[in-house]
Protein backbone atom coordinates (compact mmCIF):
# COMPACT_ATOMS: atom_id res chain seq x y z
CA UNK A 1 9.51 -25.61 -13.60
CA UNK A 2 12.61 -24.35 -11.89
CA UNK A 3 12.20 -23.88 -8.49
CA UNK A 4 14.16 -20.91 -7.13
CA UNK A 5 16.39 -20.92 -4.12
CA UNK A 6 15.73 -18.03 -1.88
CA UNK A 7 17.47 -16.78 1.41
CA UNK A 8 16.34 -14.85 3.88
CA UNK A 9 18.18 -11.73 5.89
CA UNK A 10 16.61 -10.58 9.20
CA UNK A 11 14.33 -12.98 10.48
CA UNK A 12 13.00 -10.17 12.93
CA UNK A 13 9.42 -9.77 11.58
CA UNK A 14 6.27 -11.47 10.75
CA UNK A 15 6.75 -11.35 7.24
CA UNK A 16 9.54 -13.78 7.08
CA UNK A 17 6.88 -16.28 8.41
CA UNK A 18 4.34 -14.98 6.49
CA UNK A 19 6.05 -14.99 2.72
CA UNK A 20 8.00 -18.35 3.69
CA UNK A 21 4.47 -20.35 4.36
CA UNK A 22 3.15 -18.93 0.76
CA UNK A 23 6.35 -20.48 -0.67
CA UNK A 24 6.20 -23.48 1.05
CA UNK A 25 2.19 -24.59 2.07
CA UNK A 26 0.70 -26.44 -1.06
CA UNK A 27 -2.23 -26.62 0.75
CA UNK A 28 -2.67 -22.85 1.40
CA UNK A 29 -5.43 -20.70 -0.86
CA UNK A 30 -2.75 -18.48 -2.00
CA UNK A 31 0.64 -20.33 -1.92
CA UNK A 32 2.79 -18.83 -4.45
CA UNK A 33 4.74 -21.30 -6.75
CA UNK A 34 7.69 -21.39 -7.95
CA UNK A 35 10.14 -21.05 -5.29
CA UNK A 36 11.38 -22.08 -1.70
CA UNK A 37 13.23 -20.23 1.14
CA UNK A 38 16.65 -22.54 1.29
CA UNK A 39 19.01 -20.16 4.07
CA UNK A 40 18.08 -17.43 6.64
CA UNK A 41 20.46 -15.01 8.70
CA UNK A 42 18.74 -14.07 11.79
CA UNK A 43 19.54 -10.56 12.80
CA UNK A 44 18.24 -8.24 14.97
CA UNK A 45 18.73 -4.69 16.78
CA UNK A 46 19.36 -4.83 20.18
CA UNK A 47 18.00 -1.20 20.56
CA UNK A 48 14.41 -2.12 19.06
CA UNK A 49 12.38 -3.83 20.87
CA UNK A 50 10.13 -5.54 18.43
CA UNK A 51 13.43 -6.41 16.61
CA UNK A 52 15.50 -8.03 19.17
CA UNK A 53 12.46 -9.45 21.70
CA UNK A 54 11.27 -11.36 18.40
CA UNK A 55 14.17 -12.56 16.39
CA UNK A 56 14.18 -15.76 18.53
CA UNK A 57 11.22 -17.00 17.95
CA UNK A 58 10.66 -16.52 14.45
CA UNK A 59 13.64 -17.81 13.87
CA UNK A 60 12.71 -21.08 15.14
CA UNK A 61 9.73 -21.63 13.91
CA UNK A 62 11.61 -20.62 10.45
CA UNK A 63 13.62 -23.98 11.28
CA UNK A 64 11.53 -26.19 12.88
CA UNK A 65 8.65 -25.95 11.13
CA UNK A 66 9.85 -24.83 7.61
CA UNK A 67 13.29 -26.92 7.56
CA UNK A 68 15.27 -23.57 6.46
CA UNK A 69 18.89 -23.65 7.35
CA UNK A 70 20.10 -21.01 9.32
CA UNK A 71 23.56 -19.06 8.46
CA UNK A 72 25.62 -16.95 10.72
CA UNK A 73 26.13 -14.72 8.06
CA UNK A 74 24.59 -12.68 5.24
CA UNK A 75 27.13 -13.30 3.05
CA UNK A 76 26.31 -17.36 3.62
CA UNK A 77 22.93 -16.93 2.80
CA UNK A 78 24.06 -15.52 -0.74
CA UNK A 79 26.43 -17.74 -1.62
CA UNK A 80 23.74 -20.82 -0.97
CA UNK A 81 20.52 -18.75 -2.59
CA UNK A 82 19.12 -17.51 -6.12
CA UNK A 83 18.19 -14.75 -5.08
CA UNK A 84 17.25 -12.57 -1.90
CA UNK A 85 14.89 -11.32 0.36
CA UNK A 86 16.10 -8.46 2.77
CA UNK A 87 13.46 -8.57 5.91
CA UNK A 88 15.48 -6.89 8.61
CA UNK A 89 12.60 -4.72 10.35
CA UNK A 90 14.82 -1.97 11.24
CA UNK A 91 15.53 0.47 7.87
CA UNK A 92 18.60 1.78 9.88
CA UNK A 93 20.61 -1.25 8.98
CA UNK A 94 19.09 -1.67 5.49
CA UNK A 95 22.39 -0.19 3.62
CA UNK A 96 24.54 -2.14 5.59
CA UNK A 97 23.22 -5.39 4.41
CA UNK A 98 22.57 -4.59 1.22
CA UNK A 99 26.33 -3.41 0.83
CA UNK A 100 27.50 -6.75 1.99
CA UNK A 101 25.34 -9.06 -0.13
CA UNK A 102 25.50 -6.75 -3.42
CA UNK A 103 28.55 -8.12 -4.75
CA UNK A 104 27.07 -11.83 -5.06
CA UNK A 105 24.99 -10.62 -8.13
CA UNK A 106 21.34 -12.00 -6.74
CA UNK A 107 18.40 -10.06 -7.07
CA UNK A 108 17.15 -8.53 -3.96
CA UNK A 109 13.89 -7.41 -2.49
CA UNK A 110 14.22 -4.64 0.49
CA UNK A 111 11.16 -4.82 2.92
CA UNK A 112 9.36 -1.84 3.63
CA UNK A 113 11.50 0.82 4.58
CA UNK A 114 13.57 0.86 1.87
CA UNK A 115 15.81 2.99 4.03
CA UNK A 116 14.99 5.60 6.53
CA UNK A 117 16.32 8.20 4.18
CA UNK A 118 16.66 9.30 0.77
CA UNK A 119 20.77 9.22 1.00
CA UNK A 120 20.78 5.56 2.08
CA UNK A 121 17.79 4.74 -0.48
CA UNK A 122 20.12 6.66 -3.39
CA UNK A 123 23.20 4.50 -1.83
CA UNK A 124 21.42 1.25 -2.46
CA UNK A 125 20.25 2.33 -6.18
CA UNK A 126 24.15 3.24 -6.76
CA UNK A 127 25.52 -0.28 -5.41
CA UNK A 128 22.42 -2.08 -7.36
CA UNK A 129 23.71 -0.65 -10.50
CA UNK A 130 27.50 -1.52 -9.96
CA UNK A 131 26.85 -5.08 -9.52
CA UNK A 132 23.80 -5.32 -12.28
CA UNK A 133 21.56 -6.26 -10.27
CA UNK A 134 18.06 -5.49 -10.11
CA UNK A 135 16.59 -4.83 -6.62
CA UNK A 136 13.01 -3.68 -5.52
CA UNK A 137 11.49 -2.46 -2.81
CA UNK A 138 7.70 -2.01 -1.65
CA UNK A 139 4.77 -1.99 1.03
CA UNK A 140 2.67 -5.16 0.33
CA UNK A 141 -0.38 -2.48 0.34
CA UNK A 142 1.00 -1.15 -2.72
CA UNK A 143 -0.25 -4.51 -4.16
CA UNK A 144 -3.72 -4.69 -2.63
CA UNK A 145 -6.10 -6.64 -5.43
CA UNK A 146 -8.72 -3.93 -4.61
CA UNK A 147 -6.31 -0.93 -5.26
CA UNK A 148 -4.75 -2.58 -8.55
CA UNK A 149 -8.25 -3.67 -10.05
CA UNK A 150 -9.81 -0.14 -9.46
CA UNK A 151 -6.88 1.58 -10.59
CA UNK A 152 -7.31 -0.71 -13.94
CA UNK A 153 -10.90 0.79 -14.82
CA UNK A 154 -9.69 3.33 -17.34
CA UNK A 155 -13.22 4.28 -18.47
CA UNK A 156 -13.53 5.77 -14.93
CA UNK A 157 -11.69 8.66 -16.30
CA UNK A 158 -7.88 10.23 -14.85
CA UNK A 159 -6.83 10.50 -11.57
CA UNK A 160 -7.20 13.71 -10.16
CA UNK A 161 -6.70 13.21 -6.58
CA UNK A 162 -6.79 10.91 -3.51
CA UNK A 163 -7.12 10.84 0.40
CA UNK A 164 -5.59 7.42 1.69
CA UNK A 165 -5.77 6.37 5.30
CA UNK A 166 -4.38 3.90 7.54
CA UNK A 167 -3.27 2.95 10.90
CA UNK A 168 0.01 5.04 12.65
CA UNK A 169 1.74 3.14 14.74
CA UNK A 170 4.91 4.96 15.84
CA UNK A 171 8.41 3.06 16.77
CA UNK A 172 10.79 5.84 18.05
CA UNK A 173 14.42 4.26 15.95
CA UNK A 174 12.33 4.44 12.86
CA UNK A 175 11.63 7.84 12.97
CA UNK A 176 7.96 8.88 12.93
CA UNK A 177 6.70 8.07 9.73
CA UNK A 178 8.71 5.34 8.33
CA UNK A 179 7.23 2.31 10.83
CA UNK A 180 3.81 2.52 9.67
CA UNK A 181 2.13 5.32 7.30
CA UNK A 182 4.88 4.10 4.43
CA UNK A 183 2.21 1.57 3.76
CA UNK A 184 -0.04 4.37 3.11
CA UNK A 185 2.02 6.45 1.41
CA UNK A 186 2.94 3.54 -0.81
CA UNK A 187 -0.66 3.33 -1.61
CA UNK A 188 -0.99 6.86 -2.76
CA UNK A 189 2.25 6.67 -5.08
CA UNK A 190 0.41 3.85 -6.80
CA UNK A 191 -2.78 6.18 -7.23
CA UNK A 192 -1.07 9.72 -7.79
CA UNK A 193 2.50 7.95 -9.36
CA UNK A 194 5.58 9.78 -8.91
CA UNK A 195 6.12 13.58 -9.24
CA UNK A 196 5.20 15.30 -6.02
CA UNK A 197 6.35 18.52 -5.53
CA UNK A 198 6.01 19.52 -2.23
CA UNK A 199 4.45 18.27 0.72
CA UNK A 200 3.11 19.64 4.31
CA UNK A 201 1.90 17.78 7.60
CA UNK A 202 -0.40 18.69 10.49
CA UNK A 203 -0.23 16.58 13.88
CA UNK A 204 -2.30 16.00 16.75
CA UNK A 205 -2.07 13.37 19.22
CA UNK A 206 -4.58 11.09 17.53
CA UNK A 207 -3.75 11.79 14.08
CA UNK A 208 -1.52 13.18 11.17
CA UNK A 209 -2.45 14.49 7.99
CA UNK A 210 -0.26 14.99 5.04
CA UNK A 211 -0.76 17.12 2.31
CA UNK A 212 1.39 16.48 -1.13
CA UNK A 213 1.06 18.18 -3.93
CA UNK A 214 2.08 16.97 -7.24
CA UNK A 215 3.97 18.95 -10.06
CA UNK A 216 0.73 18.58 -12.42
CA UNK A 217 -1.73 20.62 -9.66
CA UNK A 218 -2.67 17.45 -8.29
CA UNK A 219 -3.19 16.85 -4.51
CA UNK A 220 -3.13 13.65 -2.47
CA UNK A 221 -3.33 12.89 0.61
CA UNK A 222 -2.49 10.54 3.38
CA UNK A 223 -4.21 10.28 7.33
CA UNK A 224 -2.53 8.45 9.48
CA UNK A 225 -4.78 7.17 12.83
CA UNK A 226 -3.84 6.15 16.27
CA UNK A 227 -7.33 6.13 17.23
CA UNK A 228 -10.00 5.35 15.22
CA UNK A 229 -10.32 3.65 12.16
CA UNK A 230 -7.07 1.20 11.65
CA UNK A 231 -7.98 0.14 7.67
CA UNK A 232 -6.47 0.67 4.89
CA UNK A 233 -8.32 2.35 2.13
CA UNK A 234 -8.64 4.95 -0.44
CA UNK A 235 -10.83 7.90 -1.91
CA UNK A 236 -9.87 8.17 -5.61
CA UNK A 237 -11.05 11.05 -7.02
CA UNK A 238 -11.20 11.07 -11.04
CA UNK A 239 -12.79 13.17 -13.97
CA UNK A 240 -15.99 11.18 -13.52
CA UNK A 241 -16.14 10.98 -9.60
CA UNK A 242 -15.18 9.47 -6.46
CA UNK A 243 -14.73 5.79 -5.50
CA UNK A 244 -13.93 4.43 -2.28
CA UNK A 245 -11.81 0.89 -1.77
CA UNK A 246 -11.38 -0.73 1.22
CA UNK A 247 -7.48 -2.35 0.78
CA UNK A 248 -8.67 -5.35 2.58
CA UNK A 249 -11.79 -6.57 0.62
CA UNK A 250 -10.68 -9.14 -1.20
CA UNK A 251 -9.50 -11.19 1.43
CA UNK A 252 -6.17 -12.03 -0.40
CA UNK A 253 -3.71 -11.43 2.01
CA UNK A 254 -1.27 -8.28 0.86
CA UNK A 255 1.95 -10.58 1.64
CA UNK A 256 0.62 -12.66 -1.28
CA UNK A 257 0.07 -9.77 -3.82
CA UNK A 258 3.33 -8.55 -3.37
CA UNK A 259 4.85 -11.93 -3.30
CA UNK A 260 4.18 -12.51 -6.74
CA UNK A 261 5.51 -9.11 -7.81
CA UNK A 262 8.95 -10.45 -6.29
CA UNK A 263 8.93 -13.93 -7.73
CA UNK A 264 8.45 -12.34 -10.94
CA UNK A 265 11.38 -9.85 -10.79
CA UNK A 266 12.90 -12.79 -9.22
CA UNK A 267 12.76 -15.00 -12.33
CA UNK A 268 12.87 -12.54 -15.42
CA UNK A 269 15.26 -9.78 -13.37
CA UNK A 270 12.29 -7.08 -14.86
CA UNK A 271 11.62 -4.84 -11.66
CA UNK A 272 7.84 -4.17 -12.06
CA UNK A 273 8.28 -0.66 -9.46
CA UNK A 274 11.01 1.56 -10.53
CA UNK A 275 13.69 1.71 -7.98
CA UNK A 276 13.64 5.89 -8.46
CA UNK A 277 10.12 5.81 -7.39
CA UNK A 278 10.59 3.71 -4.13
CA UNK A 279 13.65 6.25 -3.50
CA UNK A 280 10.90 9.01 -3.89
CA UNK A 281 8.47 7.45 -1.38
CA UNK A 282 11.07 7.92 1.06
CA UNK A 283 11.92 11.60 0.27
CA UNK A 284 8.44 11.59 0.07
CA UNK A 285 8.49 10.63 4.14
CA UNK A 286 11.99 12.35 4.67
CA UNK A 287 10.21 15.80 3.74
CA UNK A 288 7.19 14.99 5.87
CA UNK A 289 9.24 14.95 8.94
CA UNK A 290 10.87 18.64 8.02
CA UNK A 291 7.44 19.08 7.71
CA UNK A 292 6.54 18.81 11.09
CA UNK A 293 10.04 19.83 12.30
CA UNK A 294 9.71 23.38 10.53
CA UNK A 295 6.03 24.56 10.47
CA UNK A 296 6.16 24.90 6.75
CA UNK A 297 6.07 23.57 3.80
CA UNK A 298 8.57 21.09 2.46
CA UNK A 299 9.95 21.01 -1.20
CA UNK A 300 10.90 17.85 -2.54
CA UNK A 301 14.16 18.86 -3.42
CA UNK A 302 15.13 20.84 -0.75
CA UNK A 303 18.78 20.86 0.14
CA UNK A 304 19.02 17.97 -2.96
């Protein structure tokens, strides 16, 4: 089996630790085959905190204990990888990496945000295609074994509906809902798939709730907590009733679900998510905060 090269850019965030023991551990439960990280930029923001105050660290540990080699560029890391893993935590700088390691022709996953708006996320679609390569970007949630095997039983009738919740962590250069509720949101895409026509948000200072509403009639929503309950999970509403998951009862860990959706664009350069929809998820989030800028209701393609 050919064992894939892969490099890392921003080595800011738990998950390059997380998806790099997967690759590497033999010995864990759910190491993914098939591939080893190879080259890492660093990165980091100096304006966000849980950026810059973590880059160090996980970048040593991503040495020390993994025996990746460590580039002072992007462009380094493409030139000595099969493809590519874009981790930088902060979606601000998202384009600007992805514009300098485009032209090397890897494939490239984009970490949750894809961007922290839907001109950047269009930008990145538009530099994809002039290169030919395929690129992907998604919340691990999106992948959660309980989602994906209730979403499979058919016999349970369509989907007419669902309230998602999750935690709402908020991290002021990310705007206010790209940090945290895009793993929600993500979730509810999977559920209600693209098409949502307009959406509409109400705050407090313990929760928000967003309203969408999709061009069929449909309605999801999504509850983001600050206090409260901080799990993931779903109420799918179909023809025949209402079912409730809980994203974390499998006890596979997301980063591993998603990890094999990259692997496999990885080797066969088939995107299993259309990039149009991830661009939609954030519109999706970019008309949530008019949303709660204007009072009203937010079309989808407003000013588009």
């Amino acid at each position: 089996m050919t064992i894939l090269r892969i490099g890392l850019i921003g080595l800011d965030t738990s998950h390059c630790i997380a998806f790099t023991r997967l690759l590497h551990d033999t010995s864990d439960a759910y190491h993914v085959p098939g591939a080893r990280v190879v080259a890492a930029y660093p990165g980091g923001s100096p304006d966000f905190h849980l950026s810059i105050s973590r880059v160090d660290g996980f970048t040593n540990d991503i040495q020390q204990k993994f025996g990746v080699q460590i580039m002072a560029s992007p462009e380094e890391v493409a030139q000595q990888s099969d493809a590519l893993m874009l981790l930088a935590a902060d979606g601000r700088v998202h384009l600007e990496l992805f514009r300098r390691i485009a032209p090397f022709g890897k494939p490239v996953f984009i970490d949750k945000p894809l961007a922290l708006n839907s001109s950047d996320a269009e930008e990145i679609g538009k530099i994809a295609a002039s290169h030919g390569i395929s690129v992907m970007s998604s919340s691990s949630l999106r992948y959660a074994v309980s989602l994906i095997e209730e979403l499979g039983r058919e016999e349970k009738g369509k989907v007419t509906g669902a309230d998602v919740q999750g935690p709402m962590e908020i991290q002021p250069t990310q705007s206010r809902y790209f940090w945290y509720v895009i793993h929600a949101a993500e979730m509810l895409y999977a559920i209600m798939g693209p098409g949502c026509r307009e959406v509409a948000v109400s705050s407090t200072e313990e929760h928000d709730l967003i309203t969408g509403t999709w061009d069929d009639g449909r309605i999801g929503t999504v509850r983001g907590n600050r206090v409260g309950n901080s799990k993931f999970g779903a109420l799918i509403h179909r023809t025949s009733g209402s079912d409730y998951i809980d994203a974390s009862s499998s006890g596979k860990p997301f980063y591993a679900d998603l990890l094999e959706q990259v692997l496999f664009m990885f080797s066969t350069g088939q995107t299993v998510l259309p990039f149009e929809q991830s661009v939609e998820v954030i519109r999706f989030l970019e008309a949530v905060e008019e949303s709660l800028a204007s009072g009203k209701k937010v079309s989808m393609f407003a000013n588009r």
